[in-house]
N, C-alpha and C. Protein backbone atom coordinates (compact mmCIF):
# COMPACT_ATOMS: atom_id res chain seq x y z
N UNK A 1 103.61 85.56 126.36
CA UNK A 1 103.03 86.36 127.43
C UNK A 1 102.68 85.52 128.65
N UNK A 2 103.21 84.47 129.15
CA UNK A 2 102.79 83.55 130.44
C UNK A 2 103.21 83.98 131.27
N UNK A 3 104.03 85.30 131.44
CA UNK A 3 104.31 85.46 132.57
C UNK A 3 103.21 86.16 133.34
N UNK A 4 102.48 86.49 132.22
CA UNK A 4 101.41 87.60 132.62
C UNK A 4 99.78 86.61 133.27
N UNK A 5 100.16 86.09 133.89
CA UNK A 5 99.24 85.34 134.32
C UNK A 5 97.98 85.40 135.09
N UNK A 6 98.62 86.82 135.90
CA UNK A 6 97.68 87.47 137.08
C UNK A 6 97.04 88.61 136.30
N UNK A 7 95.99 89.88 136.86
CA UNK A 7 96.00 90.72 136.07
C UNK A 7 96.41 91.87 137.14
N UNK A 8 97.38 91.98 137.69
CA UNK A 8 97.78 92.90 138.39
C UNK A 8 98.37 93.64 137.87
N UNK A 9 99.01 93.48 136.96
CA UNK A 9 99.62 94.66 135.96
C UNK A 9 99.41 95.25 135.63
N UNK A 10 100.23 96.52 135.41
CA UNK A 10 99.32 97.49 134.92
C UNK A 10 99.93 98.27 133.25
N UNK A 11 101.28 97.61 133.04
CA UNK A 11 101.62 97.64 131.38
C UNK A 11 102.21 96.02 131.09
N UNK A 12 101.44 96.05 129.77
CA UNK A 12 102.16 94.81 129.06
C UNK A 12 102.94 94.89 127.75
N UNK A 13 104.00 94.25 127.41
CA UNK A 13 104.69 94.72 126.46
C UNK A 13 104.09 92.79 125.51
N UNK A 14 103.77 93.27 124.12
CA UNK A 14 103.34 92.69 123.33
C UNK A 14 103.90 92.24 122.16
N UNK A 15 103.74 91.31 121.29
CA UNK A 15 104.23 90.81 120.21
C UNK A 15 103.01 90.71 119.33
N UNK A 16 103.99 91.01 117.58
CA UNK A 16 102.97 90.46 116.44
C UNK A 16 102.17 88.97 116.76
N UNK A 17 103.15 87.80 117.37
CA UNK A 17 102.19 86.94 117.42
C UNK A 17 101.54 86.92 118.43
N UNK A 18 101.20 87.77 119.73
CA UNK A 18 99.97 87.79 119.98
C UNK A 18 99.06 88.53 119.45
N UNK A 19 98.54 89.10 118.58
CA UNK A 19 98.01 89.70 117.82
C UNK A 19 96.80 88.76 117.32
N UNK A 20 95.46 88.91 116.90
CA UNK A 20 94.81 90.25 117.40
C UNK A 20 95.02 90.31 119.26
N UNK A 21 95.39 91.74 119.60
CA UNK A 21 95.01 91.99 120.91
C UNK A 21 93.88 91.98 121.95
N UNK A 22 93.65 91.86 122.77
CA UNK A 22 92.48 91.70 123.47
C UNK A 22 92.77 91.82 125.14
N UNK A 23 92.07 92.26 125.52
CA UNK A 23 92.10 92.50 126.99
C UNK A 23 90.68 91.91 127.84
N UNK A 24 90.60 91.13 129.00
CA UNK A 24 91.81 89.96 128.81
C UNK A 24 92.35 89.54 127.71
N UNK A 25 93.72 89.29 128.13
CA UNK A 25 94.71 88.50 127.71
C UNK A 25 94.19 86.87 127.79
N UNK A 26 94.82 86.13 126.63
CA UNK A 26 94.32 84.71 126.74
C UNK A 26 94.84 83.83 127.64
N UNK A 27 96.20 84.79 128.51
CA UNK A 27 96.90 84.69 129.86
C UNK A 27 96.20 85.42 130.94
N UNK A 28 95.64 85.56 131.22
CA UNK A 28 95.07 86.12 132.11
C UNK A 28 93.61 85.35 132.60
N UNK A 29 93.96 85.81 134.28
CA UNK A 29 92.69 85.17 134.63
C UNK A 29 91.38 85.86 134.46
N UNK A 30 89.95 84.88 134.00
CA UNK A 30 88.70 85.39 133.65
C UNK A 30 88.59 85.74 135.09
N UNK A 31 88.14 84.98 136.04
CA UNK A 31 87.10 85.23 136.83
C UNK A 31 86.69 86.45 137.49
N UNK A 32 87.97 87.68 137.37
CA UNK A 32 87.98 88.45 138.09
C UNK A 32 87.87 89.68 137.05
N UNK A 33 87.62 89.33 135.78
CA UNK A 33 88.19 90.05 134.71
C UNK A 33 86.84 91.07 134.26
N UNK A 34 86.82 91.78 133.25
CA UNK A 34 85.86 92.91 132.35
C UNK A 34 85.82 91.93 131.31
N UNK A 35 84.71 92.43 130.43
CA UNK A 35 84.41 91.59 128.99
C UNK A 35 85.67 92.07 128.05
N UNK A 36 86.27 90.99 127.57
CA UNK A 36 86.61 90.99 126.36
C UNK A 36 86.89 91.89 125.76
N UNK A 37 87.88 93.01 125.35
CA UNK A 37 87.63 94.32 124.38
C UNK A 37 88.64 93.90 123.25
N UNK A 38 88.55 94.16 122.31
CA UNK A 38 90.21 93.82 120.96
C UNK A 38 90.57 95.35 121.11
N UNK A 39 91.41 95.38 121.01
CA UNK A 39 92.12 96.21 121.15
C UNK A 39 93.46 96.74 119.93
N UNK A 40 92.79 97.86 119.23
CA UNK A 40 93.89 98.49 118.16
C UNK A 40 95.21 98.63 118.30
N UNK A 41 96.38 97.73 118.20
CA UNK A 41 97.31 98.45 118.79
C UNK A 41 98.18 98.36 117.55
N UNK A 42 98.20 97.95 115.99
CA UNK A 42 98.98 98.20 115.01
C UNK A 42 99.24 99.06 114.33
N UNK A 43 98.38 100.34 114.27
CA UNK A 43 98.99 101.13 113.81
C UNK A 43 99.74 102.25 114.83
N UNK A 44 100.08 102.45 116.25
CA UNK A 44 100.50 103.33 116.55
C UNK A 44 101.68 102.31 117.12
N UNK A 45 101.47 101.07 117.73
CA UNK A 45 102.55 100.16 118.93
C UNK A 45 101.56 100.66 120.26
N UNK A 46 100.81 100.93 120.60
CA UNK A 46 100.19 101.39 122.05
C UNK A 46 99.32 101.25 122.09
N UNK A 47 98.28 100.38 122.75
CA UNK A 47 97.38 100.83 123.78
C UNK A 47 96.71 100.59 124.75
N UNK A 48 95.23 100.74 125.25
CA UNK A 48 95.13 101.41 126.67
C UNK A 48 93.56 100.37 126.76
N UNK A 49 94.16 99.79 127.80
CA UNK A 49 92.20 99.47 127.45
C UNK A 49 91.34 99.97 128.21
N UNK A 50 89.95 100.33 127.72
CA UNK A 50 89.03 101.53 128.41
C UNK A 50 88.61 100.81 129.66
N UNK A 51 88.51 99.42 129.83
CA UNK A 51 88.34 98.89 131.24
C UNK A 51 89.13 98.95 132.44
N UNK A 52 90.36 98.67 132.12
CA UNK A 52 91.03 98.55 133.52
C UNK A 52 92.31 99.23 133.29
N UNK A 53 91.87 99.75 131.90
CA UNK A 53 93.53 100.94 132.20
C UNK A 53 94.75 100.27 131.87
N UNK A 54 94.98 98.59 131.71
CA UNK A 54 96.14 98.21 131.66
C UNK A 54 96.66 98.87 130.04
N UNK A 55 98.14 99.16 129.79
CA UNK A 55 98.74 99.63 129.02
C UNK A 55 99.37 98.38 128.44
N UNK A 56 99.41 97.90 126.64
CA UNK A 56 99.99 97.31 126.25
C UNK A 56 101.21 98.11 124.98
N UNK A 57 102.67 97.74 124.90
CA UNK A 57 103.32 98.09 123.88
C UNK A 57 103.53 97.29 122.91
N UNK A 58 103.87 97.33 122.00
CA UNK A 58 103.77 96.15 120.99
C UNK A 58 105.36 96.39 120.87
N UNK A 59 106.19 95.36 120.99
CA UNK A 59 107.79 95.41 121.43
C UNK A 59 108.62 95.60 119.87
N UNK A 60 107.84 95.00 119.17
CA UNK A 60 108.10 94.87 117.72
C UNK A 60 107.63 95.42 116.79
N UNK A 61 107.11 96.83 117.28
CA UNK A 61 106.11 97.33 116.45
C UNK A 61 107.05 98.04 115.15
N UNK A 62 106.42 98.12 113.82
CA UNK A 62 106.87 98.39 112.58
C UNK A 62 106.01 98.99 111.58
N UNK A 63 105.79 100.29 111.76
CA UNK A 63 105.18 101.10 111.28
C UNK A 63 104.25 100.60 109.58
N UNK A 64 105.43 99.89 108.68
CA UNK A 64 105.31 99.27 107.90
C UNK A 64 104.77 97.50 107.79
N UNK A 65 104.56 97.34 109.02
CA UNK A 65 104.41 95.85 109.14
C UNK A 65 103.05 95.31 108.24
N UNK A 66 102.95 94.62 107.40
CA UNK A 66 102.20 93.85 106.36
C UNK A 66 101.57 92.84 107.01
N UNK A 67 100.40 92.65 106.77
CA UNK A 67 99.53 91.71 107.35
C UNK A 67 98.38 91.83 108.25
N UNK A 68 98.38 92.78 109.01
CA UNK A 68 98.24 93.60 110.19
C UNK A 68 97.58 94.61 110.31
């Protein structure tokens, strides 16, 4: 996820290994940022965070995925 560096975005597409999710991103800049939220996104592949609205997909998501 380094490309995601700024937080101007407004969807991010995600991987198992960034997992657990969180918004900020551990790419993303603090200073300008909301606290911290984790964010559910294994059992559906989607979601939304209640702060700033950015949208994450999980690119690899697997309904069945173990571990998770």
């Amino acid at each position: 996820m380094s490309e995601h560096s700024t937080n101007s975005k407004t969807h991010y597409d995600v991987t198992y290994k960034d997992l657990p999710l969180h918004c900020p991103t551990r790419d993303m800049s603090l200073w300008n940022s909301h606290p911290r939220v984790f964010l559910p996104i294994e059992l559906t592949g989607k979601a939304k965070c209640p702060y700033c609205g950015a949208e994450y997909t999980l690119t690899d998501w697997d309904p069945n995925h173990s571990g998770h």
